[in-house]
N, C-alpha and C. Protein backbone atom coordinates (compact mmCIF):
# COMPACT_ATOMS: atom_id res chain seq x y z
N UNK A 1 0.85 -1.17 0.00
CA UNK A 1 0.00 0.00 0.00
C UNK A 1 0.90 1.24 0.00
N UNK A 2 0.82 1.71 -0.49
CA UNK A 2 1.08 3.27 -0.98
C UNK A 2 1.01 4.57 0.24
N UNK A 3 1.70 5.43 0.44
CA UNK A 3 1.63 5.96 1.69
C UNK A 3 0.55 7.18 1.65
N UNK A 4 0.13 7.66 0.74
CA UNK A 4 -1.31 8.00 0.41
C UNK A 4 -2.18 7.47 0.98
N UNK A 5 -1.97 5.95 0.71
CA UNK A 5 -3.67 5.27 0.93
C UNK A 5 -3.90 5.32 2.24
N UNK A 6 -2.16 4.88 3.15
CA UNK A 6 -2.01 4.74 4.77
C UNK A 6 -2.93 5.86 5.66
N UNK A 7 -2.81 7.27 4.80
CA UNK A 7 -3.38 8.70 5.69
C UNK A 7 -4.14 8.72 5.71
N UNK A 8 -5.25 7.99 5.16
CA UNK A 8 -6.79 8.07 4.69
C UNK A 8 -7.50 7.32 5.83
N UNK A 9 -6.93 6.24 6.38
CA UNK A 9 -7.06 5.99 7.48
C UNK A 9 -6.86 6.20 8.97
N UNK A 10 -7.99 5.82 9.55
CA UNK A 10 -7.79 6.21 11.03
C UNK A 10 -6.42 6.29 11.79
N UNK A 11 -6.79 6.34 12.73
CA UNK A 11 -5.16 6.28 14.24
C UNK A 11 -6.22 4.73 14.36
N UNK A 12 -7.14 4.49 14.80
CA UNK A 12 -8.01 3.14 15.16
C UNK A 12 -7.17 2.00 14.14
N UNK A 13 -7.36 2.41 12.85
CA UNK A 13 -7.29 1.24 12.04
C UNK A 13 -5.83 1.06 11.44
N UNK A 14 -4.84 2.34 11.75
CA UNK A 14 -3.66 2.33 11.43
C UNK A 14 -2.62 1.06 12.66
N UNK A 15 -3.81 1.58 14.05
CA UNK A 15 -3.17 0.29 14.73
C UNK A 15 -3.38 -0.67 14.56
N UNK A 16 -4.86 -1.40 14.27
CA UNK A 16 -4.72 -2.43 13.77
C UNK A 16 -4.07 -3.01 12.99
N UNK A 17 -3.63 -2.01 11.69
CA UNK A 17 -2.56 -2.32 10.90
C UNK A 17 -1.25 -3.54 11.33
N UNK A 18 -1.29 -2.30 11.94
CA UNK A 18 0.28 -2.72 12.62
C UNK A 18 0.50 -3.85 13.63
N UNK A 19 -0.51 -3.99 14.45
CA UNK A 19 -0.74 -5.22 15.12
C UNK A 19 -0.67 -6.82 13.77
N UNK A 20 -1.55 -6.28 12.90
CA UNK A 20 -1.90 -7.48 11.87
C UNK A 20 -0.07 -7.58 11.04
N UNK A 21 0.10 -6.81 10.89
CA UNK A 21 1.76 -6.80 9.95
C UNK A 21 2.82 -7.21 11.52
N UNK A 22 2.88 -6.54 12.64
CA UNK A 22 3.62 -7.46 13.53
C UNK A 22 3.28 -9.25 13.40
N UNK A 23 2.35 -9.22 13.79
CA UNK A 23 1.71 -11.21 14.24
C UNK A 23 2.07 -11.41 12.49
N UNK A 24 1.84 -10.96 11.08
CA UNK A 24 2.49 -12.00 10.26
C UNK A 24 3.93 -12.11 10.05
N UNK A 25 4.66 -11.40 10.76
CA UNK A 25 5.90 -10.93 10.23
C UNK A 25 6.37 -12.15 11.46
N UNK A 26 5.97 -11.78 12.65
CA UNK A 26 6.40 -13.21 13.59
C UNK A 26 6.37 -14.34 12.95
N UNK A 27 4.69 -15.24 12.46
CA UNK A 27 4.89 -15.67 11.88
C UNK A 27 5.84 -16.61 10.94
N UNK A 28 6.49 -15.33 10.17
CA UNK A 28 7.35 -15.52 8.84
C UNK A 28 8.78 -16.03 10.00
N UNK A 29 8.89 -15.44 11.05
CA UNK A 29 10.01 -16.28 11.98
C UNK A 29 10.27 -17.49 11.93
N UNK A 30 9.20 -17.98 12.41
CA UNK A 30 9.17 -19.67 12.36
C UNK A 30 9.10 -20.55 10.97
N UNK A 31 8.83 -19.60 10.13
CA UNK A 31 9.01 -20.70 8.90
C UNK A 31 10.30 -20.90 8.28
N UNK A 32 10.95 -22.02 7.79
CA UNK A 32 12.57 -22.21 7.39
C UNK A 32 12.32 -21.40 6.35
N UNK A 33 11.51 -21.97 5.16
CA UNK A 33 11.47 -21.36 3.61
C UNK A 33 10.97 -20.14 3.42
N UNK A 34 10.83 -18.91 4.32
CA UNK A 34 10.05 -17.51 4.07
C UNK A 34 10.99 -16.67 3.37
N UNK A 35 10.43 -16.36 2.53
CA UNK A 35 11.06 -15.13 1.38
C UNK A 35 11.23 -13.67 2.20
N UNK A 36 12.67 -13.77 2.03
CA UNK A 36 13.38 -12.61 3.04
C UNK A 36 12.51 -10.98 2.18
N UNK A 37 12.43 -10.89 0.94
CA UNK A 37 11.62 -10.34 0.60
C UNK A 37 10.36 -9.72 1.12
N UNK A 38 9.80 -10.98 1.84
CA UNK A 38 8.36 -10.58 2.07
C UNK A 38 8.51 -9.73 3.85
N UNK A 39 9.54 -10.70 4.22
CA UNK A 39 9.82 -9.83 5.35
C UNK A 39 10.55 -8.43 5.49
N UNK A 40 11.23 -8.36 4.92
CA UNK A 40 11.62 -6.56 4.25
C UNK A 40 10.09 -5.98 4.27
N UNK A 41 8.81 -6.28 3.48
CA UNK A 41 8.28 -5.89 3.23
C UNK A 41 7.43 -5.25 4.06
N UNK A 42 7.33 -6.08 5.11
CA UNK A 42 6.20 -6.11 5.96
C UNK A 42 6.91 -5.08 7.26
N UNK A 43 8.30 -5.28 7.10
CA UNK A 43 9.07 -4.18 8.45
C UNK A 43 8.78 -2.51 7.69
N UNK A 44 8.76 -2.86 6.50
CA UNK A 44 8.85 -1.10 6.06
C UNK A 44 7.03 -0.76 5.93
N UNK A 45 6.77 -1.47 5.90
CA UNK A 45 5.12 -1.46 6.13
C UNK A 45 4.98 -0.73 7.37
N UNK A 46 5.81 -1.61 8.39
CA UNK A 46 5.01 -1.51 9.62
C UNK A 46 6.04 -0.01 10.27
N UNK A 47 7.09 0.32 9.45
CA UNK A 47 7.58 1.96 10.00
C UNK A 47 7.10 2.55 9.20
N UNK A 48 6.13 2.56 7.80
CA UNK A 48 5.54 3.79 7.27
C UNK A 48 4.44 3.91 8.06
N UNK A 49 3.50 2.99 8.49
CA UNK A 49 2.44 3.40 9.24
C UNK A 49 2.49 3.88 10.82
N UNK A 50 3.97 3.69 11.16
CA UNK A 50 4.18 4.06 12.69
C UNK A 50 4.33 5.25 12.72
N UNK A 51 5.14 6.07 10.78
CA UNK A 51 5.35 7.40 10.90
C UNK A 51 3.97 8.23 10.93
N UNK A 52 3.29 7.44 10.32
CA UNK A 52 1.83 8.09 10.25
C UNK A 52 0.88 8.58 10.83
N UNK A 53 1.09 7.45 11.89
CA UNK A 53 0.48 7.41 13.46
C UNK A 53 1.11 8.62 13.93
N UNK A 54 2.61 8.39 14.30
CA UNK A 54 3.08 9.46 14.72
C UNK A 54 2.43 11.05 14.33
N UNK A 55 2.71 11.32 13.14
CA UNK A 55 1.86 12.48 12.49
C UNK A 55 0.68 12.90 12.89
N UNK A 56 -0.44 12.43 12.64
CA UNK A 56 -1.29 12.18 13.06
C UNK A 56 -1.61 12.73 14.71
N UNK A 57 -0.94 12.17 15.38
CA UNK A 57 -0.70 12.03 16.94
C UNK A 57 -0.60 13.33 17.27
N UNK A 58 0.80 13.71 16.46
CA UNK A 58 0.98 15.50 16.63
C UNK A 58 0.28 16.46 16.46
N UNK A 59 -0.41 15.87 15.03
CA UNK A 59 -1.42 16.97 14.83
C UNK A 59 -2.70 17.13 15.71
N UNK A 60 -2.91 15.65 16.19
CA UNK A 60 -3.92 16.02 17.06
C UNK A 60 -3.30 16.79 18.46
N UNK A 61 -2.31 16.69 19.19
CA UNK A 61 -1.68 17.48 19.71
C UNK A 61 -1.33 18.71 20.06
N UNK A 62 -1.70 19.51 18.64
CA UNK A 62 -1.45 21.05 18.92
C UNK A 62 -2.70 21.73 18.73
């Protein structure tokens, strides 16, 4: 997903996000054959939407 699409969403559903991309990325731990790929993928997933949150956070903040 595109970091556009990430802002369009809540602080609610941005955590869920991130909860759902942590538990598959664990997951991908335990498996021998997981495509290091997919796990790259899912860590930069889960810091674009943390920056977002963050943002977000601030703005509600001031």
């Amino acid at each position: 997903m595109k970091i556009e699409e990430y802002r369009k969403h809540s602080i609610e559903q941005l955590e869920e996000m991130v909860v759902e991309r942590k538990t598959e990325l664990g997951g991908l731990a335990f498996q021998e054959e997981s495509d290091p790929s997919r796990k790259e993928k899912l860590r930069k997933d889960i810091a674009r939407i943390k920056t977002i949150l963050q943002e977000k956070r601030n703005v509600q903040a001031k």
